[in-house]
PDB file of N, CA and C in Angstrom:
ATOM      1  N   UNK A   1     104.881  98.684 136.461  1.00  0.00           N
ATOM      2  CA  UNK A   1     105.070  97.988 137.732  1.00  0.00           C
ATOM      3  C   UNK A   1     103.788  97.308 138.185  1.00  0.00           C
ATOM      4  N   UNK A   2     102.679  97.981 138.024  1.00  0.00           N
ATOM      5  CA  UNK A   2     101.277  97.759 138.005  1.00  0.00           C
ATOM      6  C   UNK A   2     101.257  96.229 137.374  1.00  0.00           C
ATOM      7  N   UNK A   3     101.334  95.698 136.445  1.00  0.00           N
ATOM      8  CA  UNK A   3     101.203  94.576 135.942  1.00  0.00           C
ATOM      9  C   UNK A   3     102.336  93.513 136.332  1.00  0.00           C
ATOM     10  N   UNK A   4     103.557  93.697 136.990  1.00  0.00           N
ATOM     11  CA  UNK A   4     104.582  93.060 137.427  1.00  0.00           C
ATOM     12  C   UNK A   4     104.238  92.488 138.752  1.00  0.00           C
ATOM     13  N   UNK A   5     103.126  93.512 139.870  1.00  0.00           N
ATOM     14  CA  UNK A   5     102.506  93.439 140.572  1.00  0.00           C
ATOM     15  C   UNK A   5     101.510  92.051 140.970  1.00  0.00           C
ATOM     16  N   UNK A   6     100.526  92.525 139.972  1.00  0.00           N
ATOM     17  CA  UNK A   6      99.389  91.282 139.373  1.00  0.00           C
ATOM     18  C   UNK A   6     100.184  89.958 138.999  1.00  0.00           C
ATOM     19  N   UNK A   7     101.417  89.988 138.090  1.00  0.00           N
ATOM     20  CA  UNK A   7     102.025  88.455 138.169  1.00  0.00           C
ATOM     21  C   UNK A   7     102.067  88.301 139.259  1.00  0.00           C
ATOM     22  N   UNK A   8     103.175  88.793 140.306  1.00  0.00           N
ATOM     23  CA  UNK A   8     103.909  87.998 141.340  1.00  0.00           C
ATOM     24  C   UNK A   8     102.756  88.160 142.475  1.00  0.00           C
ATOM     25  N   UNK A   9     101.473  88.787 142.270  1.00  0.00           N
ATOM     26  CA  UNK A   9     100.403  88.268 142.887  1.00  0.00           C
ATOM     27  C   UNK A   9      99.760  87.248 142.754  1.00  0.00           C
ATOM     28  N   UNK A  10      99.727  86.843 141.637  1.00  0.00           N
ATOM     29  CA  UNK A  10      98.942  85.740 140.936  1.00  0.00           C
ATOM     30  C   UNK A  10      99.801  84.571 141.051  1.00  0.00           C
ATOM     31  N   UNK A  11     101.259  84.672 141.240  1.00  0.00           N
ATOM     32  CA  UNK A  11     102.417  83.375 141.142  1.00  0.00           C
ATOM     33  C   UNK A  11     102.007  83.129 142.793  1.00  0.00           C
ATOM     34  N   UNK A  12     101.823  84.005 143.476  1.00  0.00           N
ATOM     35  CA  UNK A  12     101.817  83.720 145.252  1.00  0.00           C
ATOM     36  C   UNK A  12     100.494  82.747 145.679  1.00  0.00           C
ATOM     37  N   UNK A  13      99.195  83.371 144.851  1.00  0.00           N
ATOM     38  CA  UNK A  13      98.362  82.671 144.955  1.00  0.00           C
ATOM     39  C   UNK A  13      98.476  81.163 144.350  1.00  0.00           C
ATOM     40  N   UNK A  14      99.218  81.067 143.250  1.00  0.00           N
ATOM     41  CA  UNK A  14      99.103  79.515 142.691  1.00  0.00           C
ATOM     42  C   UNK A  14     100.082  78.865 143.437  1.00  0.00           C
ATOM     43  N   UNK A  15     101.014  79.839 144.336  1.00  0.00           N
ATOM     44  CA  UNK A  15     101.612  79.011 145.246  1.00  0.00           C
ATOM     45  C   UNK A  15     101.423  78.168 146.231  1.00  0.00           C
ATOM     46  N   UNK A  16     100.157  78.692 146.674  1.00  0.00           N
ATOM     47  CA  UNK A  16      99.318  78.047 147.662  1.00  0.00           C
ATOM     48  C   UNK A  16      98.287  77.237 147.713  1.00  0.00           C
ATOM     49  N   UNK A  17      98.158  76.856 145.991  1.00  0.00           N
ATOM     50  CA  UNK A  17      97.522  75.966 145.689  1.00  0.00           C
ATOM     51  C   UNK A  17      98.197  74.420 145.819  1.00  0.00           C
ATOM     52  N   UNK A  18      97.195  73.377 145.921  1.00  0.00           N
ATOM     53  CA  UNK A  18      97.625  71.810 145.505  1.00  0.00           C
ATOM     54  C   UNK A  18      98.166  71.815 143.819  1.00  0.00           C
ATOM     55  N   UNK A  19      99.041  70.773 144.223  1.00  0.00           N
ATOM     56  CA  UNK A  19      99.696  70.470 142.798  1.00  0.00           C
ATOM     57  C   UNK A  19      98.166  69.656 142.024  1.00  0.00           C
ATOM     58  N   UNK A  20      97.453  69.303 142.615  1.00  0.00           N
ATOM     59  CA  UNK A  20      96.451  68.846 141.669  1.00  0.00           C
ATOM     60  C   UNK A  20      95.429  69.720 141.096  1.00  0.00           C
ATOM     61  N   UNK A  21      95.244  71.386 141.940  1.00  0.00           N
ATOM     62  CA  UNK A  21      94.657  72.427 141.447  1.00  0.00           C
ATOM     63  C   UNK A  21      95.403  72.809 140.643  1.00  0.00           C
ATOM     64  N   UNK A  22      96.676  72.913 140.565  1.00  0.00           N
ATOM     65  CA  UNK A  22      97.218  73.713 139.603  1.00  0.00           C
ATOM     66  C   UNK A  22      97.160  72.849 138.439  1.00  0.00           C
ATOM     67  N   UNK A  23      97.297  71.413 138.412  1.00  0.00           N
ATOM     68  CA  UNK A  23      97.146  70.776 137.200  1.00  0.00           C
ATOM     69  C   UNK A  23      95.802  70.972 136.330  1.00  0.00           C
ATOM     70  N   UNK A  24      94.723  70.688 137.374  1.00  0.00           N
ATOM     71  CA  UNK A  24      93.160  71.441 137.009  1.00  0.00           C
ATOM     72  C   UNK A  24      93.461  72.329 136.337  1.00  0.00           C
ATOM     73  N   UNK A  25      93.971  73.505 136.683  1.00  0.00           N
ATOM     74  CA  UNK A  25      93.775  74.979 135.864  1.00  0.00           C
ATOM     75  C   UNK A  25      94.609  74.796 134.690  1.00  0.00           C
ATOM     76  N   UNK A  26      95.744  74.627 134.817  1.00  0.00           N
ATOM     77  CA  UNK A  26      95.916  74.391 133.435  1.00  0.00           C
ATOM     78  C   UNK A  26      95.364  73.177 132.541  1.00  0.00           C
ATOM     79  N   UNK A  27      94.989  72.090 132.735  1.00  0.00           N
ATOM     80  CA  UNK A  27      94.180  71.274 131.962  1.00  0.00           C
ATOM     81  C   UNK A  27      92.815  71.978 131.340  1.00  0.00           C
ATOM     82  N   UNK A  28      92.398  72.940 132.111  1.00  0.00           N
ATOM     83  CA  UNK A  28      91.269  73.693 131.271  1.00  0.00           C
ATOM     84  C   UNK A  28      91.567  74.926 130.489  1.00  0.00           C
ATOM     85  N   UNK A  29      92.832  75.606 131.106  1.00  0.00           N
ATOM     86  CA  UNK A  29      93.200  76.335 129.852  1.00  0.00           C
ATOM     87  C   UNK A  29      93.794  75.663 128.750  1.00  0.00           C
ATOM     88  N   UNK A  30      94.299  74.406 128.688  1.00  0.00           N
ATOM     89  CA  UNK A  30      94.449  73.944 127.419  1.00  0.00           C
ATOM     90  C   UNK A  30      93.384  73.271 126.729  1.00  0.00           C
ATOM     91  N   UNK A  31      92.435  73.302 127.348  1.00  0.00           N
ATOM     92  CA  UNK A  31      91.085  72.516 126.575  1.00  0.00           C
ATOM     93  C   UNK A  31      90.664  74.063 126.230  1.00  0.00           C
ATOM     94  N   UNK A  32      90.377  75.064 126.947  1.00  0.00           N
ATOM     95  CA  UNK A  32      90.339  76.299 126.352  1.00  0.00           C
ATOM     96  C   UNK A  32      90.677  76.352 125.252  1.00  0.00           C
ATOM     97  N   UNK A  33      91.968  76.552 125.137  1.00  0.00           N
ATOM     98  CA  UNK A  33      92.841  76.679 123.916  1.00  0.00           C
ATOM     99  C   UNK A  33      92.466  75.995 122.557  1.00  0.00           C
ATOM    100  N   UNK A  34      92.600  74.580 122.679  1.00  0.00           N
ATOM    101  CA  UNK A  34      92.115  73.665 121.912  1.00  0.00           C
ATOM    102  C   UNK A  34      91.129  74.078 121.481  1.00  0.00           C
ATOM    103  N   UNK A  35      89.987  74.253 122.246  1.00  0.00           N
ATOM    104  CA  UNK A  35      88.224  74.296 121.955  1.00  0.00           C
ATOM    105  C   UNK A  35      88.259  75.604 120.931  1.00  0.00           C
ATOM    106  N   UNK A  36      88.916  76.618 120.949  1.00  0.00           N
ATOM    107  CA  UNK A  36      89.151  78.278 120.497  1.00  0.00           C
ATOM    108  C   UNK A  36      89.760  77.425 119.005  1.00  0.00           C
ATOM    109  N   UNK A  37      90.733  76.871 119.116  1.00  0.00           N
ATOM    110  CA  UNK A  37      91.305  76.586 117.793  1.00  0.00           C
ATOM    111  C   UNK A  37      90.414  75.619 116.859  1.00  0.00           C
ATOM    112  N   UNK A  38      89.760  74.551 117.604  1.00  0.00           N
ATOM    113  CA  UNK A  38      88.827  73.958 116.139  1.00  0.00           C
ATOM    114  C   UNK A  38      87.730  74.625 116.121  1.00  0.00           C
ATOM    115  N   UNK A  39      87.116  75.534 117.209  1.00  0.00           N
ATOM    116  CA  UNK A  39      86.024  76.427 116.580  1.00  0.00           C
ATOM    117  C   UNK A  39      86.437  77.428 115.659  1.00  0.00           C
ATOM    118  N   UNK A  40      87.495  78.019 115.723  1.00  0.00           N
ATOM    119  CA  UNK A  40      88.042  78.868 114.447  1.00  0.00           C
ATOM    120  C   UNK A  40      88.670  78.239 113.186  1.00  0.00           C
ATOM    121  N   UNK A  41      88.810  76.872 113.493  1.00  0.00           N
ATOM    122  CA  UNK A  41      88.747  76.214 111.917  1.00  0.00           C
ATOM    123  C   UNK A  41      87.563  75.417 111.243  1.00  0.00           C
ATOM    124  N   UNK A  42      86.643  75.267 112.049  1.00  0.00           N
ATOM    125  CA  UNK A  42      85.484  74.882 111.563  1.00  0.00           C
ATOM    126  C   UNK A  42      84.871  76.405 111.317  1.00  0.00           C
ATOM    127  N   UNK A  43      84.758  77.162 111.908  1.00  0.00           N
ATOM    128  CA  UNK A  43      84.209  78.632 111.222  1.00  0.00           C
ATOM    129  C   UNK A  43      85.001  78.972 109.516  1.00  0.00           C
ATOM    130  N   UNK A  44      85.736  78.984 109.974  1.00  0.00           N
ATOM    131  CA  UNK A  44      86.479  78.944 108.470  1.00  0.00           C
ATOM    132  C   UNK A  44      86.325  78.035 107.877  1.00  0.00           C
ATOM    133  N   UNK A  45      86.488  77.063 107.933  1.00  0.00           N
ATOM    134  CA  UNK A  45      85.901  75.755 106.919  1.00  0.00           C
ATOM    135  C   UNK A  45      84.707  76.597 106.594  1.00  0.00           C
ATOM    136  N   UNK A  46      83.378  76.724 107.296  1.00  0.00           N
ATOM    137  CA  UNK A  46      82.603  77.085 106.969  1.00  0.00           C
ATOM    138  C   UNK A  46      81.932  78.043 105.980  1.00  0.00           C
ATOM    139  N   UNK A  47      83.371  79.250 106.446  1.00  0.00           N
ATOM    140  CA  UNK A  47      83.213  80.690 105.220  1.00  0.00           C
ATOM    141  C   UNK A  47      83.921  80.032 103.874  1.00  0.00           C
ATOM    142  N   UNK A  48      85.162  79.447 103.832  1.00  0.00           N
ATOM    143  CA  UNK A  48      85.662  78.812 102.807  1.00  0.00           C
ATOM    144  C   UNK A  48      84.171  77.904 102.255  1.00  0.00           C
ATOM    145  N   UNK A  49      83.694  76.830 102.393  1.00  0.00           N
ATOM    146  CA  UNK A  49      82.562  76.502 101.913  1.00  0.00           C
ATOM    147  C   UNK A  49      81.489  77.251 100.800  1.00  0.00           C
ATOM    148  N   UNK A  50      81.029  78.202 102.042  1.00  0.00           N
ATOM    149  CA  UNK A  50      80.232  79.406 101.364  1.00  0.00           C
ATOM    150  C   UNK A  50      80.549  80.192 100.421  1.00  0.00           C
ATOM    151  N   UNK A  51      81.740  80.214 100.281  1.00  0.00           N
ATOM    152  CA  UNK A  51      83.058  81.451  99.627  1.00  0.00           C
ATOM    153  C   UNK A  51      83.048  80.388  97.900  1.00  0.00           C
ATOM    154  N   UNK A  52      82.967  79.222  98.537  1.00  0.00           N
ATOM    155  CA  UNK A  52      83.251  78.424  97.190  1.00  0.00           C
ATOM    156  C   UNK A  52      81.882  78.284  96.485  1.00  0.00           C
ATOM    157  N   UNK A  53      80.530  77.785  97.418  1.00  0.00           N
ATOM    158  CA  UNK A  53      79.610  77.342  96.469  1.00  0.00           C
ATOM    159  C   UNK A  53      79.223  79.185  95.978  1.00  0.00           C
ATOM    160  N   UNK A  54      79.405  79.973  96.660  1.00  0.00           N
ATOM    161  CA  UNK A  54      78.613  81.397  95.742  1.00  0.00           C
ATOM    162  C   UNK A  54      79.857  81.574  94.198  1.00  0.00           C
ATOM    163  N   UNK A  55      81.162  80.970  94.290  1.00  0.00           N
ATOM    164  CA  UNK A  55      81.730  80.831  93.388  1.00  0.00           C
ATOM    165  C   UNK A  55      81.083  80.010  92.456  1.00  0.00           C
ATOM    166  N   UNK A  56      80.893  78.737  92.777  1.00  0.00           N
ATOM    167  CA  UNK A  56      80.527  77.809  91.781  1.00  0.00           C
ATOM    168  C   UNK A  56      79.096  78.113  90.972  1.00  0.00           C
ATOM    169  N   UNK A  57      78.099  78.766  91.822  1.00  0.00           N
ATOM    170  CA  UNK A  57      77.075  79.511  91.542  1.00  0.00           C
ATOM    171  C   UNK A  57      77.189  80.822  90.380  1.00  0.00           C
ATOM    172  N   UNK A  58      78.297  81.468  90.430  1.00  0.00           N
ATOM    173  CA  UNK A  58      78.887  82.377  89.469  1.00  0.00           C
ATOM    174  C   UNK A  58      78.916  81.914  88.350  1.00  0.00           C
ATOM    175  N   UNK A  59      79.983  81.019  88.407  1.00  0.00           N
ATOM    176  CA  UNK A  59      80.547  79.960  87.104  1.00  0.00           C
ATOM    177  C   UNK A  59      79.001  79.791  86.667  1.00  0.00           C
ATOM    178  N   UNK A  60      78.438  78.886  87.005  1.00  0.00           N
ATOM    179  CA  UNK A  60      77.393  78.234  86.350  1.00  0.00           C
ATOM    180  C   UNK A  60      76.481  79.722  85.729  1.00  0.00           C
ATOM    181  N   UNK A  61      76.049  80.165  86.854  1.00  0.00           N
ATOM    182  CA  UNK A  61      75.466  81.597  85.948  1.00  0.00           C
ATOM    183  C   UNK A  61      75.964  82.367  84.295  1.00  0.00           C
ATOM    184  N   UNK A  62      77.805  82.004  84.545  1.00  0.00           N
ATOM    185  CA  UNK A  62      78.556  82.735  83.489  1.00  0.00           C
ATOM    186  C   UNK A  62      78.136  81.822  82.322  1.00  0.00           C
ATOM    187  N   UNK A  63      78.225  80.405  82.474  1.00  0.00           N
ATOM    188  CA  UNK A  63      77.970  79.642  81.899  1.00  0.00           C
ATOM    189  C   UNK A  63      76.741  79.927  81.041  1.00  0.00           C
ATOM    190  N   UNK A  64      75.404  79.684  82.204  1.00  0.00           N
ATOM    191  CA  UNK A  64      74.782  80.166  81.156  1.00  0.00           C
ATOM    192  C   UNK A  64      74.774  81.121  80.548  1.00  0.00           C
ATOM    193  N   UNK A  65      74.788  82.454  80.572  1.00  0.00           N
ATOM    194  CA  UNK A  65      74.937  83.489  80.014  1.00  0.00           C
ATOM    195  C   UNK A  65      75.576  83.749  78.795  1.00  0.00           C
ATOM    196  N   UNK A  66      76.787  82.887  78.637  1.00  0.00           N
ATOM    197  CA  UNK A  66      77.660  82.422  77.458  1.00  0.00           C
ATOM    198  C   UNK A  66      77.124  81.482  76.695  1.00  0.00           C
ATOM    199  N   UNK A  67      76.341  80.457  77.072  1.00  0.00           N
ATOM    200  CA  UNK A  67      75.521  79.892  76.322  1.00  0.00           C
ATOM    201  C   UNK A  67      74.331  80.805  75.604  1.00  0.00           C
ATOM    202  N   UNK A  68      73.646  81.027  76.133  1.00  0.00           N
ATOM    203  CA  UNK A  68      72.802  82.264  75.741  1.00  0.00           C
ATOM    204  C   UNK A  68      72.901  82.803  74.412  1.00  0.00           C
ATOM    205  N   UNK A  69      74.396  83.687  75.087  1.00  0.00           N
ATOM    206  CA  UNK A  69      74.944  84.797  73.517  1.00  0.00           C
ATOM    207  C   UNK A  69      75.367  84.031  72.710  1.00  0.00           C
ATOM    208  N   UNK A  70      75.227  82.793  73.091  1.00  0.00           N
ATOM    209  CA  UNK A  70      76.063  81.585  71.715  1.00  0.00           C
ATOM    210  C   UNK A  70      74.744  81.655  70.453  1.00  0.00           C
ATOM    211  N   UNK A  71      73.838  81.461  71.492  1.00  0.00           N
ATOM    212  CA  UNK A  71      72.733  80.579  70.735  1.00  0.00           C
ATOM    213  C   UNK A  71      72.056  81.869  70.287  1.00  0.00           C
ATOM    214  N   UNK A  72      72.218  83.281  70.609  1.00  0.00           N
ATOM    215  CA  UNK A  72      72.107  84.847  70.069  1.00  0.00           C
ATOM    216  C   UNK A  72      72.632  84.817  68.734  1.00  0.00           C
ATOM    217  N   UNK A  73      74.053  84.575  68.864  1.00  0.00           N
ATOM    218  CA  UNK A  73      75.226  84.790  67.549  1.00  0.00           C
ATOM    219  C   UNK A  73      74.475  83.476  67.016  1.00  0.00           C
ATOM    220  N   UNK A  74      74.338  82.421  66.809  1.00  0.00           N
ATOM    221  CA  UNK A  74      73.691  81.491  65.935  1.00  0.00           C
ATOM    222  C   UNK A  74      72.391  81.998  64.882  1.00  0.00           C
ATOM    223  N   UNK A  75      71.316  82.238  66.339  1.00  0.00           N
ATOM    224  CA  UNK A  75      70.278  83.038  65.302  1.00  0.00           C
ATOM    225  C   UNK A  75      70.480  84.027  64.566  1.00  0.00           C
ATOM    226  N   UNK A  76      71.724  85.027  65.007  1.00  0.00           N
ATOM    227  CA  UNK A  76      72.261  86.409  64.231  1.00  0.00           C
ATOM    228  C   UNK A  76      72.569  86.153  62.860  1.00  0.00           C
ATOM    229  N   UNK A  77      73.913  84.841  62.879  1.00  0.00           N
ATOM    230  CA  UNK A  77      74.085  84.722  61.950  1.00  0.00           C
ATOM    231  C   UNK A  77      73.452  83.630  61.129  1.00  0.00           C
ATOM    232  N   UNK A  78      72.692  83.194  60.985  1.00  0.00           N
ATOM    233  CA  UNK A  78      71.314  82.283  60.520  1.00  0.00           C
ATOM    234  C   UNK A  78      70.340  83.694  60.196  1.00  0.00           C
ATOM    235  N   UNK A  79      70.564  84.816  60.642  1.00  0.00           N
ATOM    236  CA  UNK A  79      69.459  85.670  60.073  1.00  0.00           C
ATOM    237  C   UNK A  79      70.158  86.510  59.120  1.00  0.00           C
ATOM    238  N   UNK A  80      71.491  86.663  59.458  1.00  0.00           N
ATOM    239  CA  UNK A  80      72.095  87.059  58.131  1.00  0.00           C
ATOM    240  C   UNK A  80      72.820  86.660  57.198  1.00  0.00           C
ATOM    241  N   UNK A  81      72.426  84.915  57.106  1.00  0.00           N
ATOM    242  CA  UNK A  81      72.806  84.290  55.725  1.00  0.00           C
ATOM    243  C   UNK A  81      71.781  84.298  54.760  1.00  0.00           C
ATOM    244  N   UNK A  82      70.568  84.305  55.818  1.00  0.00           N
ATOM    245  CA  UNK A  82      69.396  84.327  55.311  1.00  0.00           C
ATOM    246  C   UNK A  82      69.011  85.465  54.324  1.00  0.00           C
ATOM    247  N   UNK A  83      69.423  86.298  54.829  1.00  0.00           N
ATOM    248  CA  UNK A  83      69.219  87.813  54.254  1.00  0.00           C
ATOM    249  C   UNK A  83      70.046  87.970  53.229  1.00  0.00           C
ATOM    250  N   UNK A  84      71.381  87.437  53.231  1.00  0.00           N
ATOM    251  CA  UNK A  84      72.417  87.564  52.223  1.00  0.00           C
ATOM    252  C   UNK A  84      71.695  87.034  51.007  1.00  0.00           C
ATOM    253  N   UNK A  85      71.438  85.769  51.245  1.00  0.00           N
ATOM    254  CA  UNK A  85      70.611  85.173  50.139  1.00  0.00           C
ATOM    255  C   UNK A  85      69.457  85.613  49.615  1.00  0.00           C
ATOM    256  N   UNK A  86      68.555  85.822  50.399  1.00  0.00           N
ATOM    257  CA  UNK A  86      67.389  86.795  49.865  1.00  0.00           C
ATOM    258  C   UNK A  86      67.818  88.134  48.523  1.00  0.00           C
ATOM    259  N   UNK A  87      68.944  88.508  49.390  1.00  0.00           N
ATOM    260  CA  UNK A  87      69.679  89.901  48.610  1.00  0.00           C
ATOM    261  C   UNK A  87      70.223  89.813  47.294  1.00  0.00           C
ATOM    262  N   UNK A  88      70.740  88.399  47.452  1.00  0.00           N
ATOM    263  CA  UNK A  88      71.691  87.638  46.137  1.00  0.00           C
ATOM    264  C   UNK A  88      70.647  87.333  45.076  1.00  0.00           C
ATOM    265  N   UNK A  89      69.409  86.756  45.538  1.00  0.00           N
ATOM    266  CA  UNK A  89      68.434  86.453  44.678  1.00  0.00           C
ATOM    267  C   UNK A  89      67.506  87.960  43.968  1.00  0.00           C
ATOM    268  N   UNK A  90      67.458  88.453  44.530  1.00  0.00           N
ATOM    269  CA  UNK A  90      66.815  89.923  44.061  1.00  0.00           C
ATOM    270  C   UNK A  90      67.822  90.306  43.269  1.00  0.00           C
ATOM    271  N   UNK A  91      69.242  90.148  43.659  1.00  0.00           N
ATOM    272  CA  UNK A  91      70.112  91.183  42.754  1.00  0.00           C
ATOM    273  C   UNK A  91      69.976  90.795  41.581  1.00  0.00           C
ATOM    274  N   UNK A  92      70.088  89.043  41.576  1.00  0.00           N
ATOM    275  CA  UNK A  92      69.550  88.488  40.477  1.00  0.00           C
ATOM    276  C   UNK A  92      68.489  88.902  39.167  1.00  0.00           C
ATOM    277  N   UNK A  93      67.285  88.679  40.382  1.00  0.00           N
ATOM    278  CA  UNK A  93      66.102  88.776  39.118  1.00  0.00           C
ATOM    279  C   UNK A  93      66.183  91.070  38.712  1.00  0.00           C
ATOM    280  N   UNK A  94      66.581  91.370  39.507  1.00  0.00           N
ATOM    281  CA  UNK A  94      66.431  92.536  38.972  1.00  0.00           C
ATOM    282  C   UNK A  94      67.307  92.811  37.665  1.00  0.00           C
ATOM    283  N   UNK A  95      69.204  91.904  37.857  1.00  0.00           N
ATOM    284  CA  UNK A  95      70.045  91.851  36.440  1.00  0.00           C
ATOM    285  C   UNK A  95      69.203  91.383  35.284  1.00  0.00           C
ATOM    286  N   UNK A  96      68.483  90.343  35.700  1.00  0.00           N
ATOM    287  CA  UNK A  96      68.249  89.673  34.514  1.00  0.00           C
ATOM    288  C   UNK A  96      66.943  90.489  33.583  1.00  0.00           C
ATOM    289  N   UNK A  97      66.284  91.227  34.805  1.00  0.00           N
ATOM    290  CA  UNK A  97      64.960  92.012  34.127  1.00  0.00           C
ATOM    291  C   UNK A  97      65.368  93.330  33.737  1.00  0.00           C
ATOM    292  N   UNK A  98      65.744  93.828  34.570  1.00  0.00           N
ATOM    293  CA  UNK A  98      67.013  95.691  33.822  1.00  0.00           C
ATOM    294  C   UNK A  98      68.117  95.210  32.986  1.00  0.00           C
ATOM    295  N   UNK A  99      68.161  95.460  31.720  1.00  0.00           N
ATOM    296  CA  UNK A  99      68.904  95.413  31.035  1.00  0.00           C
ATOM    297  C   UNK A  99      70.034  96.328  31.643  1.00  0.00           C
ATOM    298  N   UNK A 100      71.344  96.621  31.238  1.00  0.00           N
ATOM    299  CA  UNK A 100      72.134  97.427  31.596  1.00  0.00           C
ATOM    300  C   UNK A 100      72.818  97.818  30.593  1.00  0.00           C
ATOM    301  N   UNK A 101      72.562  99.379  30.429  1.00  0.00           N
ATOM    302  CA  UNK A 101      73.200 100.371  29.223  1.00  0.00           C
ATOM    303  C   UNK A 101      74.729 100.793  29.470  1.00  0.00           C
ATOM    304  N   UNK A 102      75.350 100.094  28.432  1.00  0.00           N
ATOM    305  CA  UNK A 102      76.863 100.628  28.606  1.00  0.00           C
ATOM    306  C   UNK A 102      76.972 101.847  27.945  1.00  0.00           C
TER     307      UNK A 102
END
């Protein structure tokens, strides 16, 4: 009842206002309104923004990082063709210098 109170208190008082006060008050609660709604979409624009470049910042990090282990696995395997061959050539000269007893 308490709050049923406060309306039809508050309707009595705007009763006794000019029709040009009452237009006042509500012309600023709708600029209120308004002002509340593009500041909460420019805030969000804002986190969306931020939200994206620490994304794009990721990517590029992953990026490199994948580049990286590329150019890891390159030297890896460049060090073990290298070695293969080294191995192939020894197996070599050792056949050709040990005879082999059947």
């Amino acid at each position: 009842m308490d709050l049923i109170d406060k309306l039809i208190g508050f309707a009595q008082k705007l009763g006794g206002l000019s029709a040009a006060t009452i237009f006042a008050l509500i012309s600023i609660v709708q600029g209120y309104i308004i002002y509340r709604k593009e500041r909460f979409t420019e805030d969000s624009n804002e986190k969306w923004r931020l939200t994206r470049d620490g994304q794009i910042r990721a990517e590029e990090a992953q990026t490199t990082v994948v580049s990286k282990l590329v150019d890891v696995t390159a030297m890896n395997t460049n060090a073990i063709n290298t070695q293969t061959a080294r191995i192939d050539r020894l197996s070599t000269l050792i056949e050709e210098r040990l005879p082999r007893h059947a």
